[in-house]
PDB file of N, CA and C in Angstrom:
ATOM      1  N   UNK A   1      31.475 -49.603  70.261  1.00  0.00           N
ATOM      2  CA  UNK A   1      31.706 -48.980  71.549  1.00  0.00           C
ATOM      3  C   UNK A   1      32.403 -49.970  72.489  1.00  0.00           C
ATOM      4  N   UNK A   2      33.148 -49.431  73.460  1.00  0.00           N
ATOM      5  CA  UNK A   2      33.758 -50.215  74.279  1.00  0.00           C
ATOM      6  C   UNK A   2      32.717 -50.822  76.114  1.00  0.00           C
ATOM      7  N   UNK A   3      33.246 -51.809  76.482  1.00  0.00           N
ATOM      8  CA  UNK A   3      32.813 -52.353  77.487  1.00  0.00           C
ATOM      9  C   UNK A   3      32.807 -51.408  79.101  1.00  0.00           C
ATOM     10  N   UNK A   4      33.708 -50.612  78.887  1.00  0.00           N
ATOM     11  CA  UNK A   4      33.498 -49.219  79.582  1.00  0.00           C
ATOM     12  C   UNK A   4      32.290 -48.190  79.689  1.00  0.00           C
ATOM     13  N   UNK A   5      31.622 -47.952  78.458  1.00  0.00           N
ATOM     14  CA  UNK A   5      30.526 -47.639  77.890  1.00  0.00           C
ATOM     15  C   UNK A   5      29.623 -47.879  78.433  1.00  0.00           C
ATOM     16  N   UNK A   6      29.314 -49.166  78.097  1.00  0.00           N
ATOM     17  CA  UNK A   6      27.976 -49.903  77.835  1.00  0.00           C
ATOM     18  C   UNK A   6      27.901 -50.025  79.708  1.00  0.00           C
ATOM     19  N   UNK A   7      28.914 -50.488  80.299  1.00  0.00           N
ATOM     20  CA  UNK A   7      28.592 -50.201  81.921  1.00  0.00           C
ATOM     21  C   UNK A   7      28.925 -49.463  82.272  1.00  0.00           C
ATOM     22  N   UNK A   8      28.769 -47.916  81.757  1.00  0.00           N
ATOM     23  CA  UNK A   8      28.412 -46.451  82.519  1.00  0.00           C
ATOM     24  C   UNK A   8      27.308 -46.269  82.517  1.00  0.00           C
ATOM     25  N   UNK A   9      26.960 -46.814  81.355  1.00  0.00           N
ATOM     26  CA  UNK A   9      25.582 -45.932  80.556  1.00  0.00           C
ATOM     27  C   UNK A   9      24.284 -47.162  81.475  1.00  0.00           C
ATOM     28  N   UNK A  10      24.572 -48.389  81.610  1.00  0.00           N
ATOM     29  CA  UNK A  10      24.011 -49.132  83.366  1.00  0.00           C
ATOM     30  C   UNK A  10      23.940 -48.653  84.605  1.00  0.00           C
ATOM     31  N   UNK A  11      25.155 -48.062  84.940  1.00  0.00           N
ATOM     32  CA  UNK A  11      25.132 -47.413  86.180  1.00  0.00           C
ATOM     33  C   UNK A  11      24.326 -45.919  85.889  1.00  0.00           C
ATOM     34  N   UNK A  12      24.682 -45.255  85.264  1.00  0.00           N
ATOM     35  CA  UNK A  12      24.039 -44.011  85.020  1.00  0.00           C
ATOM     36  C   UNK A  12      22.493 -44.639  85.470  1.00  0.00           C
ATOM     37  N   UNK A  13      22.204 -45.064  84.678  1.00  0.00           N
ATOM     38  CA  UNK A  13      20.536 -45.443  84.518  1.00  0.00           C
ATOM     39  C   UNK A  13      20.019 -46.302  86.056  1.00  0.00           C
ATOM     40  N   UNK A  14      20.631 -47.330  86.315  1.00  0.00           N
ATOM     41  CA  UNK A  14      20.501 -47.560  87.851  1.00  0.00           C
ATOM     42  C   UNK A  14      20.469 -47.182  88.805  1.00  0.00           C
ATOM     43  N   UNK A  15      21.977 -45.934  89.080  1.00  0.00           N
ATOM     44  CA  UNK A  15      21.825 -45.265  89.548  1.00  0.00           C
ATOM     45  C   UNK A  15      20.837 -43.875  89.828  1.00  0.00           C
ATOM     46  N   UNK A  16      20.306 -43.477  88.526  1.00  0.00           N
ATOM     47  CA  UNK A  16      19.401 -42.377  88.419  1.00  0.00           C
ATOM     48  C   UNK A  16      18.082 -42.920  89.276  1.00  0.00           C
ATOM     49  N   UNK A  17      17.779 -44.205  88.718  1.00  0.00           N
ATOM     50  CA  UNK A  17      16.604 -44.874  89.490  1.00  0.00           C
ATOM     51  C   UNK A  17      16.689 -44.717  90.711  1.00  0.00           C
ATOM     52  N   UNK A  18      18.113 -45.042  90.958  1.00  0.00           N
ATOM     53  CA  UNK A  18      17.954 -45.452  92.891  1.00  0.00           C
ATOM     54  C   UNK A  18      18.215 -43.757  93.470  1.00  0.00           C
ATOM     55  N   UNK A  19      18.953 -42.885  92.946  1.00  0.00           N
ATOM     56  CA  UNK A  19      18.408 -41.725  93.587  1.00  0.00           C
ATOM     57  C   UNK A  19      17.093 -41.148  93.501  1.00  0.00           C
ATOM     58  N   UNK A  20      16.028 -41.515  91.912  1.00  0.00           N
ATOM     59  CA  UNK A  20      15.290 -40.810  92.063  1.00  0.00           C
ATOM     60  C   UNK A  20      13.743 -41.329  93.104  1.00  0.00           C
ATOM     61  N   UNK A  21      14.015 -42.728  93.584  1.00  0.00           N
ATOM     62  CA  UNK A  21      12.958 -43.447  94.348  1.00  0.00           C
ATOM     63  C   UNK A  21      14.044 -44.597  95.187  1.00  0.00           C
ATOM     64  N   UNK A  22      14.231 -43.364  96.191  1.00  0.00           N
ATOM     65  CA  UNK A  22      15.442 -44.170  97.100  1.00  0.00           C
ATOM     66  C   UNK A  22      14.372 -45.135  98.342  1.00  0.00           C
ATOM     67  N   UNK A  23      14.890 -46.532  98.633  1.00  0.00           N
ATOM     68  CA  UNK A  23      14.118 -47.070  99.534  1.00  0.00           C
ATOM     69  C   UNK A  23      13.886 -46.774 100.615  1.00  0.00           C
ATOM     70  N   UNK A  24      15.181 -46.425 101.279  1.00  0.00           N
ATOM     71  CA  UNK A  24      15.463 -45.966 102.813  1.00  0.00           C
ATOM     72  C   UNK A  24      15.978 -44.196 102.440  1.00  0.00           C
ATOM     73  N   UNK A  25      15.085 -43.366 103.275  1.00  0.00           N
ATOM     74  CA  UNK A  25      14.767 -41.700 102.651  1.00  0.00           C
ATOM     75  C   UNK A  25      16.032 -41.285 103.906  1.00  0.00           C
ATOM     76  N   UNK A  26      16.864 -41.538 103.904  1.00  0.00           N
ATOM     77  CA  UNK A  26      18.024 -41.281 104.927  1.00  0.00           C
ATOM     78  C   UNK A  26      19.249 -40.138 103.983  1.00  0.00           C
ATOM     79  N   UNK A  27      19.603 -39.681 104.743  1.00  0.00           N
ATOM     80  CA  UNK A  27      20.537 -38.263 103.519  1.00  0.00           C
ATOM     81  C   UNK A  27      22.066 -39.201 103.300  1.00  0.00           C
ATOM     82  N   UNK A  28      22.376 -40.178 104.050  1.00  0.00           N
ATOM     83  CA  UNK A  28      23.772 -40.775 103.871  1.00  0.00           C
ATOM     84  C   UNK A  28      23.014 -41.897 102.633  1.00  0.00           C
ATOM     85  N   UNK A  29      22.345 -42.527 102.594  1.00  0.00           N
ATOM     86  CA  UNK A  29      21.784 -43.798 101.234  1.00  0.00           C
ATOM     87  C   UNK A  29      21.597 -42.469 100.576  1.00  0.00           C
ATOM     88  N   UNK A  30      21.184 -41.092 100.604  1.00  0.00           N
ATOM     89  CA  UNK A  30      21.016 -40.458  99.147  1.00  0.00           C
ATOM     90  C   UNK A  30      22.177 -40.083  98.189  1.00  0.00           C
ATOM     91  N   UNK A  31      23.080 -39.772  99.411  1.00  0.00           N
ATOM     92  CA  UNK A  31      24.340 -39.509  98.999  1.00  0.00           C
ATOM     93  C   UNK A  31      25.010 -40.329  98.017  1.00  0.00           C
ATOM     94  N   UNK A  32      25.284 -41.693  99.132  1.00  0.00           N
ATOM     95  CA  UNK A  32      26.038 -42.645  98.316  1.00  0.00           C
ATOM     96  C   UNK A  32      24.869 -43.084  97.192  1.00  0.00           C
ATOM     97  N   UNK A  33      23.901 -42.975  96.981  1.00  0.00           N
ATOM     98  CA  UNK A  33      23.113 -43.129  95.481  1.00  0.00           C
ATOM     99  C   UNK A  33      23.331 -42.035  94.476  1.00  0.00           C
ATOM    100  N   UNK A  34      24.009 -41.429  94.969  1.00  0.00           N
ATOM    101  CA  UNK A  34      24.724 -40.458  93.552  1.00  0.00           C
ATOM    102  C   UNK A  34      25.907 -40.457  93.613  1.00  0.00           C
ATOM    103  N   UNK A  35      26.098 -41.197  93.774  1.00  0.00           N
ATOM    104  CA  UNK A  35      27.705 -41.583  93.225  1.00  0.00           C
ATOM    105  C   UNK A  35      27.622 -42.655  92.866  1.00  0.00           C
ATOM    106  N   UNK A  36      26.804 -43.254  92.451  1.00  0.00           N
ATOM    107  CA  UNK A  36      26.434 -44.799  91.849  1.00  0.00           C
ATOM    108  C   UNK A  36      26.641 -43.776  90.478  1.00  0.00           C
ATOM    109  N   UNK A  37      25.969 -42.846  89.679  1.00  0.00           N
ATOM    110  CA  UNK A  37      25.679 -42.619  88.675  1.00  0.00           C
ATOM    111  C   UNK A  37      27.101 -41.809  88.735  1.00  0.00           C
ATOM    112  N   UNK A  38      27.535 -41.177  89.216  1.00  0.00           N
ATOM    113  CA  UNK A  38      28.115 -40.062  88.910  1.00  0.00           C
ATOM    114  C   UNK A  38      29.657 -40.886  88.728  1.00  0.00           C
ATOM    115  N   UNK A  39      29.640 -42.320  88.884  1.00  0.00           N
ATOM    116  CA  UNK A  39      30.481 -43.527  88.956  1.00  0.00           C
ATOM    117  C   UNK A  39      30.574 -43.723  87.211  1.00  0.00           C
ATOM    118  N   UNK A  40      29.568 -44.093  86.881  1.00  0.00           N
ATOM    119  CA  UNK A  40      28.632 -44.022  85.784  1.00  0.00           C
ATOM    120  C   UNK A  40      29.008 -43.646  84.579  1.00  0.00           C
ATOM    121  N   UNK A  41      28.989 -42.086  85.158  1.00  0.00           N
ATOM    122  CA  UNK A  41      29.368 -40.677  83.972  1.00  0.00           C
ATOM    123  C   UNK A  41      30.882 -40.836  84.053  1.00  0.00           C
ATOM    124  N   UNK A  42      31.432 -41.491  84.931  1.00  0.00           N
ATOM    125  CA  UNK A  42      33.595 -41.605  84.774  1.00  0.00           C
ATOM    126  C   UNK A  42      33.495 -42.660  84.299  1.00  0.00           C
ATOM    127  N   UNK A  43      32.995 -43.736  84.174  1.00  0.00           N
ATOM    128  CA  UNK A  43      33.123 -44.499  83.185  1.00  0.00           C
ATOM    129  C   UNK A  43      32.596 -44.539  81.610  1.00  0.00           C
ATOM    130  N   UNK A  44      31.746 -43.875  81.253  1.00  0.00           N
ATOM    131  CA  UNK A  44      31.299 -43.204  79.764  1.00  0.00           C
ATOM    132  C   UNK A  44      32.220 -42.350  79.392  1.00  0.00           C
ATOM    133  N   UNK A  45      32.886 -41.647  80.306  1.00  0.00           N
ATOM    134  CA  UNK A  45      33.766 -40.469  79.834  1.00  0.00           C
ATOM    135  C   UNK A  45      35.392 -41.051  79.196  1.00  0.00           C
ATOM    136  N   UNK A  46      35.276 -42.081  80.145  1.00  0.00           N
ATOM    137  CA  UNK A  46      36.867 -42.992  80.288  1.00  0.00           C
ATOM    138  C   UNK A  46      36.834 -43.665  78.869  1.00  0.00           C
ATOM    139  N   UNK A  47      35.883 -43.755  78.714  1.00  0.00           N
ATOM    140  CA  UNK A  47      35.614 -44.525  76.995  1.00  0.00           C
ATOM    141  C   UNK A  47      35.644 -43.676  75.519  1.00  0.00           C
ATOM    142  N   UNK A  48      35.996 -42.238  76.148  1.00  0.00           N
ATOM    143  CA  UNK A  48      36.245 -40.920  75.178  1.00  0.00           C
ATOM    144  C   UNK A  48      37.939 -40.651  75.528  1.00  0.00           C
ATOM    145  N   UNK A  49      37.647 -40.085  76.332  1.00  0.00           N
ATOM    146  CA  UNK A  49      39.054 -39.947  77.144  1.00  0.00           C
ATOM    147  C   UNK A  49      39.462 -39.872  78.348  1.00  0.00           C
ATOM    148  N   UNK A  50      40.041 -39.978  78.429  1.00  0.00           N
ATOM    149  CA  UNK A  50      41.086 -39.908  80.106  1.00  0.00           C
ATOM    150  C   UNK A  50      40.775 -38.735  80.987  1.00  0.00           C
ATOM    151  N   UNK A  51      41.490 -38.073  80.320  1.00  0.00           N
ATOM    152  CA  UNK A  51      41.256 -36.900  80.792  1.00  0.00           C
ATOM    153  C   UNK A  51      39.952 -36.213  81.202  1.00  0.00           C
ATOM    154  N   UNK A  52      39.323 -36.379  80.206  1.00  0.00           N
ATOM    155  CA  UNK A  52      37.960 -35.698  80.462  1.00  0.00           C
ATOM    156  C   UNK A  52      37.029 -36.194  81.369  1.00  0.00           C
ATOM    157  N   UNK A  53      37.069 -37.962  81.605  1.00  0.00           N
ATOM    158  CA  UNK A  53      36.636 -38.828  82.390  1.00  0.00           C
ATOM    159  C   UNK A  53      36.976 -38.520  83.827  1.00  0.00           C
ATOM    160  N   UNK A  54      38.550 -37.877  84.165  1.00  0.00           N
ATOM    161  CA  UNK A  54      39.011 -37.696  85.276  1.00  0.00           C
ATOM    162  C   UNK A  54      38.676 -35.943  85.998  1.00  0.00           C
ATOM    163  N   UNK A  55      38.684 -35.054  84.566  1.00  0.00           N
ATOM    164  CA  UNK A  55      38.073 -33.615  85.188  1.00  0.00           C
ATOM    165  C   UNK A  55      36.150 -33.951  85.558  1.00  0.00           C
ATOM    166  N   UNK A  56      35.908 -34.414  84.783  1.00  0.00           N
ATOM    167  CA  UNK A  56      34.590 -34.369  85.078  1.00  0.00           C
ATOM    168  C   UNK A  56      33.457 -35.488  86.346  1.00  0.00           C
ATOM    169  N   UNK A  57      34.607 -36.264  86.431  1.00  0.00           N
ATOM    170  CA  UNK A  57      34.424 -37.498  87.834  1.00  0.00           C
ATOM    171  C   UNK A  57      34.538 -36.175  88.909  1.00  0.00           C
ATOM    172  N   UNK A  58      35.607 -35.318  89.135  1.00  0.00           N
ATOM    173  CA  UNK A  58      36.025 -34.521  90.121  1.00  0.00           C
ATOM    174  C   UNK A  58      35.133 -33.532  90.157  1.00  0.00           C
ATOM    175  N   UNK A  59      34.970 -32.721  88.856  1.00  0.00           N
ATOM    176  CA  UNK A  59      33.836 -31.752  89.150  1.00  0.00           C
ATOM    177  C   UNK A  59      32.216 -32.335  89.495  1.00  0.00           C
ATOM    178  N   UNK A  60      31.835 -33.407  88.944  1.00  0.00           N
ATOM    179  CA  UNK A  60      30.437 -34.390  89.538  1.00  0.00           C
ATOM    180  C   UNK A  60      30.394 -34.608  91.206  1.00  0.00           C
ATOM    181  N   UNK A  61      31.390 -35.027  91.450  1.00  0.00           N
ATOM    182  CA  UNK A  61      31.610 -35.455  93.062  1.00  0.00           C
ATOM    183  C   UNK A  61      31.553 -34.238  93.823  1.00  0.00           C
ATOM    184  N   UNK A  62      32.076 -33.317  93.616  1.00  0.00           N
ATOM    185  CA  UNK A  62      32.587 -32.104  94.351  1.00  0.00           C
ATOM    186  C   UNK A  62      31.295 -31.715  94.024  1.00  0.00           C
ATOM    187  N   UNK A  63      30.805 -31.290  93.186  1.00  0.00           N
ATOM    188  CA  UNK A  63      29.478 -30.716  93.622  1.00  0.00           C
ATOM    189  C   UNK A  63      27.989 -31.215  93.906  1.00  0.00           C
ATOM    190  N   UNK A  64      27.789 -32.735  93.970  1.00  0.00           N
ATOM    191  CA  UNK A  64      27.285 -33.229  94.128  1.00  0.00           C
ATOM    192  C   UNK A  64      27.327 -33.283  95.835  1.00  0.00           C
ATOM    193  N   UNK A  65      28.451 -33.521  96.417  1.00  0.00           N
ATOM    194  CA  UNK A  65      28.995 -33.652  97.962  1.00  0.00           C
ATOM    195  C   UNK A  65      28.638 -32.309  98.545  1.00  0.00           C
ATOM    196  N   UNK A  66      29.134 -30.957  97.700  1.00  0.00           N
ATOM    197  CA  UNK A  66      28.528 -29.891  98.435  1.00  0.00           C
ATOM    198  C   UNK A  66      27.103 -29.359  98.488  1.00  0.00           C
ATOM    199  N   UNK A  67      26.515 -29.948  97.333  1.00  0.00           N
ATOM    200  CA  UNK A  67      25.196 -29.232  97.371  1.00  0.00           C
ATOM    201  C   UNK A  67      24.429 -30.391  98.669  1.00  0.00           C
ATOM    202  N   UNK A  68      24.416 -31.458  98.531  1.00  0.00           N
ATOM    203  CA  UNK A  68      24.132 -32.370  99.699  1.00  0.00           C
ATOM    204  C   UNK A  68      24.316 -32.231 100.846  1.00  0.00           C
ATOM    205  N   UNK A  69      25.644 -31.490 101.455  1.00  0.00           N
ATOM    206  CA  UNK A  69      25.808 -31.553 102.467  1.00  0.00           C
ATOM    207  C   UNK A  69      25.214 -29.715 102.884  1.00  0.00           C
ATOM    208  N   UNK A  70      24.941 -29.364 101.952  1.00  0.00           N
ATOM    209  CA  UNK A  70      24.037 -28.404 102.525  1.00  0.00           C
ATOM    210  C   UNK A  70      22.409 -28.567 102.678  1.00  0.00           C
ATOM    211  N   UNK A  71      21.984 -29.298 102.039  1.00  0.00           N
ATOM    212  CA  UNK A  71      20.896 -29.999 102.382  1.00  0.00           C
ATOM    213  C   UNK A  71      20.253 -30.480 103.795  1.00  0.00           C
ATOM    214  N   UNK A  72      21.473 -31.282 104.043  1.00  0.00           N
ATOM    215  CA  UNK A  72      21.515 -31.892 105.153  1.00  0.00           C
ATOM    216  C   UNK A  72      21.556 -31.251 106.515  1.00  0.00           C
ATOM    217  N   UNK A  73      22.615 -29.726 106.158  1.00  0.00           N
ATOM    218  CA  UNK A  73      22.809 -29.086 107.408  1.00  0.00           C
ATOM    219  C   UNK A  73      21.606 -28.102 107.340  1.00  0.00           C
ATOM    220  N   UNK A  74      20.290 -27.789 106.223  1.00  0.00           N
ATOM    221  CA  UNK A  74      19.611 -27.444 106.482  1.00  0.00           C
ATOM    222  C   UNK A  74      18.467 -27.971 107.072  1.00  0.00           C
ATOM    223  N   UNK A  75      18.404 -29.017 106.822  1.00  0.00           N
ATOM    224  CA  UNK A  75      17.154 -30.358 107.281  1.00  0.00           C
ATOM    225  C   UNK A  75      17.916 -30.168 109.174  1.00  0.00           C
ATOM    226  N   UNK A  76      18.742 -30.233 109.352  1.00  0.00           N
ATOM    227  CA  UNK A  76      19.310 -30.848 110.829  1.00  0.00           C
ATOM    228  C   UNK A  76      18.853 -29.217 111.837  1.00  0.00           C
ATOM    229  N   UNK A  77      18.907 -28.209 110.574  1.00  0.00           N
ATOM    230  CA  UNK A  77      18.619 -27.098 111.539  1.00  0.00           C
ATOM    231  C   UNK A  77      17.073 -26.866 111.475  1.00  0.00           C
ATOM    232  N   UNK A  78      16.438 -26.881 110.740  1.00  0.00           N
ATOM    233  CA  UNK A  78      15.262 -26.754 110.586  1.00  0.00           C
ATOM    234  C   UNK A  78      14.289 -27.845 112.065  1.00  0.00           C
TER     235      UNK A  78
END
């Protein structure tokens, strides 16, 4: 396996940690703690292919960003 790999499959796992027992419970540190992993999954993918590394970085982010930011605008109204 390549060196691409082996530090996705780190971040994945680091990252999963730090979203799933975040220190500071703030919605902007939750955010940017999923994109530590979702960093992660484009680099595991980049080590298959290109392509697939680059559709699936875009579809991770994009819905990761929207489901969050509805979160957030429900917490702010509540």
């Amino acid at each position: 396996m390549s060196p691409e790999f082996y530090a996705g499959l780190l971040l994945l796992i680091i990252g999963t940690l730090a979203s799933a027992f975040p220190r500071d419970r703030e919605y902007l540190t939750r955010i940017i703690n999923l994109e530590i992993p979702a960093f992660g999954l484009l680099l595991v993918a980049l080590s298959f292919d290109e392509t697939l590394a680059l559709l699936t970085f875009i579809a991770v982010a994009t819905l990761t960003t929207f489901v969050l930011v509805m979160l957030v605008e429900r917490r702010v109204a509540a």
